[in-house]
Every structure is written in structure tokens, then in C-alpha cells.
N, C-alpha and C. Protein backbone atom coordinates (compact mmCIF):
# COMPACT_ATOMS: atom_id res chain seq x y z
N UNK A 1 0.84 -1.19 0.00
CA UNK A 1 0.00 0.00 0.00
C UNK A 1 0.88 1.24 0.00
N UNK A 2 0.38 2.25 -0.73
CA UNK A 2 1.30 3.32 -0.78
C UNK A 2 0.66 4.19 0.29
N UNK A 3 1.04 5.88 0.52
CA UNK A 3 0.14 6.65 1.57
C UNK A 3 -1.29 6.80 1.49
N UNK A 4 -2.06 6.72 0.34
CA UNK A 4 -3.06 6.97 -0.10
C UNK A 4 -3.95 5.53 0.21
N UNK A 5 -3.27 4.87 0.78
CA UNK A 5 -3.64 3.60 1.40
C UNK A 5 -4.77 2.46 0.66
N UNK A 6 -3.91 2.93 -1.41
CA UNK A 6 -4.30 2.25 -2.46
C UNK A 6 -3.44 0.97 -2.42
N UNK A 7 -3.68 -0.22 -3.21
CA UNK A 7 -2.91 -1.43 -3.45
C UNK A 7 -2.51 -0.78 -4.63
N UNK A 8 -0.85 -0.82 -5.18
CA UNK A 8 -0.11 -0.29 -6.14
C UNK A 8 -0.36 -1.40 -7.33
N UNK A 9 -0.47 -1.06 -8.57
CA UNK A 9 -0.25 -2.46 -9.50
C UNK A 9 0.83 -2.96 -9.70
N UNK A 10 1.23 -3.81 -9.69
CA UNK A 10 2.00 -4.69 -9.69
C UNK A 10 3.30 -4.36 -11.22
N UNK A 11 2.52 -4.25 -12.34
CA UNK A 11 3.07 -3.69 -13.52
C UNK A 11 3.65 -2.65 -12.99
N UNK A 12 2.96 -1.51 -12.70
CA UNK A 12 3.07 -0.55 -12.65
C UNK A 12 4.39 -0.40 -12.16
N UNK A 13 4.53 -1.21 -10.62
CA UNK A 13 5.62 -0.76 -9.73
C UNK A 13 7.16 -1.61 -10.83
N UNK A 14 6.74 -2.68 -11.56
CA UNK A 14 7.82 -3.38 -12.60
C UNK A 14 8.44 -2.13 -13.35
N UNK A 15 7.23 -1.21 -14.19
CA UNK A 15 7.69 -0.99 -14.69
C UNK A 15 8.54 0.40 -14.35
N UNK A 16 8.04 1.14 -12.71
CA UNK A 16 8.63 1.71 -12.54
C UNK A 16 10.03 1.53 -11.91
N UNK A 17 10.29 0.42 -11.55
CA UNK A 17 11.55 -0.18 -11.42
C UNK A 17 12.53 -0.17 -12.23
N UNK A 18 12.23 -0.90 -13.64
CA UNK A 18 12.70 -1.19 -14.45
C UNK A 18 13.28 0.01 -14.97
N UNK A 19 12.37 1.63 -14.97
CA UNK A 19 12.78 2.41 -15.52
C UNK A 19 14.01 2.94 -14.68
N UNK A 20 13.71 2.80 -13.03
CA UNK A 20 14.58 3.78 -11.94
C UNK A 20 16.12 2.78 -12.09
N UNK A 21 16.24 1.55 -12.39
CA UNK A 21 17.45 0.55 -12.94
C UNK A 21 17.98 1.29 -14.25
N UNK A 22 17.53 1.82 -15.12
CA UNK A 22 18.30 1.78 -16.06
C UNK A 22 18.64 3.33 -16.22
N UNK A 23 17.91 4.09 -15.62
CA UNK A 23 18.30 5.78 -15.54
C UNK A 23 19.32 5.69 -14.14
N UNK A 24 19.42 4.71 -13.78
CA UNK A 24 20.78 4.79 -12.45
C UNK A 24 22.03 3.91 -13.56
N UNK A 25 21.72 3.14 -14.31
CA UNK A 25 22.78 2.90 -15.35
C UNK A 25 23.12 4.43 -16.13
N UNK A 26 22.41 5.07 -16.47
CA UNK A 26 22.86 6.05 -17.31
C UNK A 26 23.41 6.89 -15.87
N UNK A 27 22.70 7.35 -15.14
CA UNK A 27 23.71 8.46 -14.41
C UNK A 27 25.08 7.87 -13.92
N UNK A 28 25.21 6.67 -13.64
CA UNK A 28 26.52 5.90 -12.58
C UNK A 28 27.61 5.45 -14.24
N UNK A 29 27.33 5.73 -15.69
CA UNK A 29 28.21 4.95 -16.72
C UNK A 29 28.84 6.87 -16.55
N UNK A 30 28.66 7.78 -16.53
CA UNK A 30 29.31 8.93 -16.83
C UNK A 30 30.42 9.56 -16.38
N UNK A 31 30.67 9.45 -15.28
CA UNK A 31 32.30 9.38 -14.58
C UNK A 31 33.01 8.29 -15.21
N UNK A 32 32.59 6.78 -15.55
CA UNK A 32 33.84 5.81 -15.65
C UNK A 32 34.10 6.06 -16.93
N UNK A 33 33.33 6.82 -17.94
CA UNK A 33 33.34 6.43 -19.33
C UNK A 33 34.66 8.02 -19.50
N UNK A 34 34.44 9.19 -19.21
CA UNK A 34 35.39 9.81 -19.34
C UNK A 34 36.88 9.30 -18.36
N UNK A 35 36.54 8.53 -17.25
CA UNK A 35 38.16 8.37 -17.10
C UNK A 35 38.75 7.36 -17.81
N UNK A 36 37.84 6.77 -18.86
CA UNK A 36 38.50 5.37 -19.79
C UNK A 36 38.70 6.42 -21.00
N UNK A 37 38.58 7.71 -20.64
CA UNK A 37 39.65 8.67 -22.34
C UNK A 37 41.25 8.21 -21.92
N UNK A 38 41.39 8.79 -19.87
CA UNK A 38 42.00 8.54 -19.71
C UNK A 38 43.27 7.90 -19.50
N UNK A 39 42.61 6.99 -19.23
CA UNK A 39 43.47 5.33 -18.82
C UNK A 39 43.24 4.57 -20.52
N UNK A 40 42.53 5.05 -21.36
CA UNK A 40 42.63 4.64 -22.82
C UNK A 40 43.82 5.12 -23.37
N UNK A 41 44.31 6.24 -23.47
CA UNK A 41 45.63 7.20 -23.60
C UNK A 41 46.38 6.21 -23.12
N UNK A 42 46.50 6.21 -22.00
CA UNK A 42 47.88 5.03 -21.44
C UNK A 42 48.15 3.72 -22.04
N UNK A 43 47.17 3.28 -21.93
CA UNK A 43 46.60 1.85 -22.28
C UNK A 43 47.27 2.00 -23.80
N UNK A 44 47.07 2.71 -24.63
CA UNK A 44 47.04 3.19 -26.19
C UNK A 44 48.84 2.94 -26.24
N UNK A 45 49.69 3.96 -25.44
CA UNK A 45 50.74 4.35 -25.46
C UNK A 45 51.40 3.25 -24.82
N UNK A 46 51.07 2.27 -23.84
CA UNK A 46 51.88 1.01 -23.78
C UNK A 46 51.95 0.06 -24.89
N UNK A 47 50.71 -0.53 -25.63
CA UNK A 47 50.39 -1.20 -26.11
C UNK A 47 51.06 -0.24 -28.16
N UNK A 48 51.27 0.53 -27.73
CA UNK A 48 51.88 1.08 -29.07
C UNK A 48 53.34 0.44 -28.98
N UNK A 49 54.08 -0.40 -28.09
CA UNK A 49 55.21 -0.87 -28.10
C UNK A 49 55.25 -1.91 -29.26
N UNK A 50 54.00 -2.83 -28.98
CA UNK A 50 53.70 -3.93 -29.18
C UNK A 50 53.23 -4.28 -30.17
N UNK A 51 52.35 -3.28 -30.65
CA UNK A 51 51.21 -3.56 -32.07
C UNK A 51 51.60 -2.46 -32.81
N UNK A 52 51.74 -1.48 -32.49
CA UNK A 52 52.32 -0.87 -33.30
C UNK A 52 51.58 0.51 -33.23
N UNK A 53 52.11 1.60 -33.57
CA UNK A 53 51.23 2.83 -33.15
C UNK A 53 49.57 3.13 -34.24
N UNK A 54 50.03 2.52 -35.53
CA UNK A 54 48.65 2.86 -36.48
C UNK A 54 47.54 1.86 -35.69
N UNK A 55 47.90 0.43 -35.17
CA UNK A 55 46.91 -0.33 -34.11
C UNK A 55 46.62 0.09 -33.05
N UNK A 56 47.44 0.32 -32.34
CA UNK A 56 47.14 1.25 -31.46
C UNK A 56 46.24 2.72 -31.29
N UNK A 57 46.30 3.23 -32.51
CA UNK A 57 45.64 4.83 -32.46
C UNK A 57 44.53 4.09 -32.80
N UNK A 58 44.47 3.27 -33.72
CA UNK A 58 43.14 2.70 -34.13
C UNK A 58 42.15 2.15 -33.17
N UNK A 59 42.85 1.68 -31.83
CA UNK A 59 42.40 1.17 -30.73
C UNK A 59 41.84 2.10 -30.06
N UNK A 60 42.35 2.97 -29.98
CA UNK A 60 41.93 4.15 -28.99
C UNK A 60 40.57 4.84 -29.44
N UNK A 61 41.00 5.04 -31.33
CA UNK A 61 39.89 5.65 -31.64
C UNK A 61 38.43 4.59 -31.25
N UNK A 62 38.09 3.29 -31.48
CA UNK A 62 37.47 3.08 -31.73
C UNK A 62 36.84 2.68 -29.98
N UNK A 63 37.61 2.43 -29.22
CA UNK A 63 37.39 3.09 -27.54
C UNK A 63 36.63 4.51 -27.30
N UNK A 64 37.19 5.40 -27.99
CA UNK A 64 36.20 6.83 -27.92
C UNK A 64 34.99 6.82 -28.46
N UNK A 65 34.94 6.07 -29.33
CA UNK A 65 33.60 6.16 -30.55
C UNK A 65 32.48 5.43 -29.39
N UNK A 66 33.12 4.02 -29.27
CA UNK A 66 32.26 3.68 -28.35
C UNK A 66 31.66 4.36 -27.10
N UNK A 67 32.43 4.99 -26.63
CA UNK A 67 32.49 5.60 -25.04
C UNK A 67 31.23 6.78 -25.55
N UNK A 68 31.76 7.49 -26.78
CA UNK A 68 30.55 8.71 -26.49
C UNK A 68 29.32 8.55 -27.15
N UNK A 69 29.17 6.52 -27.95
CA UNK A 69 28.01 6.38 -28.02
C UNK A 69 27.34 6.24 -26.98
N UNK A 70 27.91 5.47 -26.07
CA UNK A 70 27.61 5.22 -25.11
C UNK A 70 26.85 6.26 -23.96
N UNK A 71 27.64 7.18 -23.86
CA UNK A 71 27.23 8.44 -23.35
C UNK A 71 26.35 9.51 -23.92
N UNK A 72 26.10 9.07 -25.21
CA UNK A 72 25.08 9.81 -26.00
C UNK A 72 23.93 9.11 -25.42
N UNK A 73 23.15 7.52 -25.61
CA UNK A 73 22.73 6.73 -25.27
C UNK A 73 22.09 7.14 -23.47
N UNK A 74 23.06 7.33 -22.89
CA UNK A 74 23.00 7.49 -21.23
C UNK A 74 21.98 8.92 -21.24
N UNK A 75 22.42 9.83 -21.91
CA UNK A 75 22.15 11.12 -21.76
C UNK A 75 20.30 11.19 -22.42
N UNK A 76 20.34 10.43 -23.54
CA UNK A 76 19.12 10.27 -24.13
C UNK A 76 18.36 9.74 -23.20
N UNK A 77 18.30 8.79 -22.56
CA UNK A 77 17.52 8.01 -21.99
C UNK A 77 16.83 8.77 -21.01
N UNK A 78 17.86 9.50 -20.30
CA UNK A 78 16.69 10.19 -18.93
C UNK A 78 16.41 11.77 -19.41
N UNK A 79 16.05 11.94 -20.40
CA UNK A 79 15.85 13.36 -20.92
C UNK A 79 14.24 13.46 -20.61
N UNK A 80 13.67 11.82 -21.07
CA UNK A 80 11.87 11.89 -20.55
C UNK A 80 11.35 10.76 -20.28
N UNK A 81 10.40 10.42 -19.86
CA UNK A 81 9.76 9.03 -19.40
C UNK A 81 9.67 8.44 -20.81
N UNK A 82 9.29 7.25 -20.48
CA UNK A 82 9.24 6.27 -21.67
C UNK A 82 8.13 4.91 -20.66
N UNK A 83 7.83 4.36 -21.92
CA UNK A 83 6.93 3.53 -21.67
C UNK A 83 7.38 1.72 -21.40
N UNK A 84 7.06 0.77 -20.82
CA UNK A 84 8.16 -0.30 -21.06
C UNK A 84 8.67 -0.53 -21.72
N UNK A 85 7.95 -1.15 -22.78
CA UNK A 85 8.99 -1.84 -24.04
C UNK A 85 9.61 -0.72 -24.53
N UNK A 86 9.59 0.23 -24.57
CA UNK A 86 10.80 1.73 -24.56
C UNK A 86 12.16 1.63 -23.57
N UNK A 87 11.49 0.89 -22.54
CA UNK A 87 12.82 0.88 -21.61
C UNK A 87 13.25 -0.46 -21.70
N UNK A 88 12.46 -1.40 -21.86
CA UNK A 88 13.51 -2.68 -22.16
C UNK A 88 14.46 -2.68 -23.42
N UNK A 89 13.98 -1.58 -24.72
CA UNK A 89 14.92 -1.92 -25.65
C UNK A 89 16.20 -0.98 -25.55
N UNK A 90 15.82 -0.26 -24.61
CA UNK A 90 16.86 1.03 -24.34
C UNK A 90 17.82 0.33 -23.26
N UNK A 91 17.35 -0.87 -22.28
CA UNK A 91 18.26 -1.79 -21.32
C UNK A 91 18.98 -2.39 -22.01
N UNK A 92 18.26 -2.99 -23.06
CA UNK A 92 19.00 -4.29 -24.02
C UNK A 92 19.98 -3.38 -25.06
N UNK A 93 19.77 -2.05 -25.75
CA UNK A 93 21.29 -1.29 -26.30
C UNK A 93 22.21 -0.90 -25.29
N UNK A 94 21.81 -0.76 -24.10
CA UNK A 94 23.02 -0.53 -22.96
C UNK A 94 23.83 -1.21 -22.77
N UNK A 95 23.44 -2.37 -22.29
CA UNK A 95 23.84 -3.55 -21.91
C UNK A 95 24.81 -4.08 -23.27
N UNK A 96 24.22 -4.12 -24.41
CA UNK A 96 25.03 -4.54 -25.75
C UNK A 96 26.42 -3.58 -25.92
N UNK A 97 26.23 -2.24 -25.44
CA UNK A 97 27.18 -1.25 -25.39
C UNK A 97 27.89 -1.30 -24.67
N UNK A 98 27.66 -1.72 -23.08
CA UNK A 98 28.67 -2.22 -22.60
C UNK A 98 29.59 -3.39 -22.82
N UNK A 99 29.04 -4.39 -23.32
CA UNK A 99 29.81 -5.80 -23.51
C UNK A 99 30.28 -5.35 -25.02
N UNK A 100 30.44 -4.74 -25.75
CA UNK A 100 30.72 -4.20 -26.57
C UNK A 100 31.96 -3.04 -26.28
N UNK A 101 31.73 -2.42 -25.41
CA UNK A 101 33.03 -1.93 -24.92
C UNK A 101 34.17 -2.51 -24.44
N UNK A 102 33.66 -3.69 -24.00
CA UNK A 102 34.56 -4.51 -22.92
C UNK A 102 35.37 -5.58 -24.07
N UNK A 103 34.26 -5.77 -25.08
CA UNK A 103 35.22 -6.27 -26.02
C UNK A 103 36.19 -5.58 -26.82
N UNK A 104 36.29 -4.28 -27.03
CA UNK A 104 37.39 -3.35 -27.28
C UNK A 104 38.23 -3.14 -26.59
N UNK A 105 38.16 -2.90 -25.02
CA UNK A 105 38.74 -3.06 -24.01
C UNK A 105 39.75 -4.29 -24.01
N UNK A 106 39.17 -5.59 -24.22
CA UNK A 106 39.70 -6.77 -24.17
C UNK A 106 41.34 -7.03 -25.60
N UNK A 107 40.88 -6.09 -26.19
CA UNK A 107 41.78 -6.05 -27.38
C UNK A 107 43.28 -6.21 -27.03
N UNK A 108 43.45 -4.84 -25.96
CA UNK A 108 45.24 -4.82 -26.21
C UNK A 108 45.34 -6.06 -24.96
């Protein structure tokens, strides 16, 4: 029961869950994604020993591309409410964006 001392629907509270989960994904991805410009730079400049600097820059770039889709993505999402299946397909490109990062990540 909420204050109004109604029984809440059940959907309802899913789907307001579902939405307050994935707008705490977008606010909590925005600090780590600019310090991976960071630690991408480094990461870039060790691994330029190894692969070579045109693999390397290439690495980096395609680390940024991701990062500020990513953050484009984050920023879109909590601009306005959305309806479920709005927020499950907006969970399911997050989620793909992250494991998608991590596989760039995984590179050097």
C-alpha cells in the first residue's frame, strides 16, 4: 500500500523499477566512461610498443567512438519518461554497449 492507502499495480511498480534501474545505469556509466579517455591514452601508449602505433591509435579511436556512443545513449535516456517496451529496448542497447566496450577493451 502506498500513503493513499491504495494497493499499487503490480506492472506498474515493474515498470517503474525497471525504468529507476536503467536511468541509475545512465547516471553511474558517466564518470567511468570519461576516465577510460584517460586510462585509454595510457593503455594506447603502452600497447603502441607492441602492435604498433597505427593499431594502437586505431584502438583508442574506436574506444572513444564507443564511449561517447555510449554516453550519447545514457544522456538520451533520462531526458523523458518512456513507456516499457521503450525501456527494455533502451536496457537491451546498454547492456550490448557495454559488452561491446569490454570487447574493445579486451583487445590490447
Amino acid at each position: 500500500m502506498n500513503e493513499d492507502g491504495a494497493v499499487l499495480n503490480p506492472d506498474v511498480l515493474r515498470h517503474r523499477i525497471l525504468s529507476e534501474q536503467v536511468a541509475l545505469m545512465c547516471r553511474l556509466t558517466t564518470s567511468p566512461l570519461f576516465g577510460s579517455i584517460f586510462i585509454g591514452a595510457i593503455v594506447a601508449y603502452l600497447v603502441s610498443k607492441d602492435a604498433g602505433l597505427p593499431a594502437s591509435i586505431a584502438w583508442y579511436a574506436a574506444s572513444i567512438v564507443i564511449m561517447l556512443v555510449r554516453w550519447r545513449v545514457a544522456h538520451a535516456f533520462v531526458q523523458r519518461q518512456r513507456d516499457y517496451t521503450e525501456v527494455l529496448r533502451w536496457r537491451s542497447g546498454m547492456l550490448m554497449l557495454i559488452v561491446l566496450f569490454g570487447a574493445i577493451w579486451s583487445i590490447p
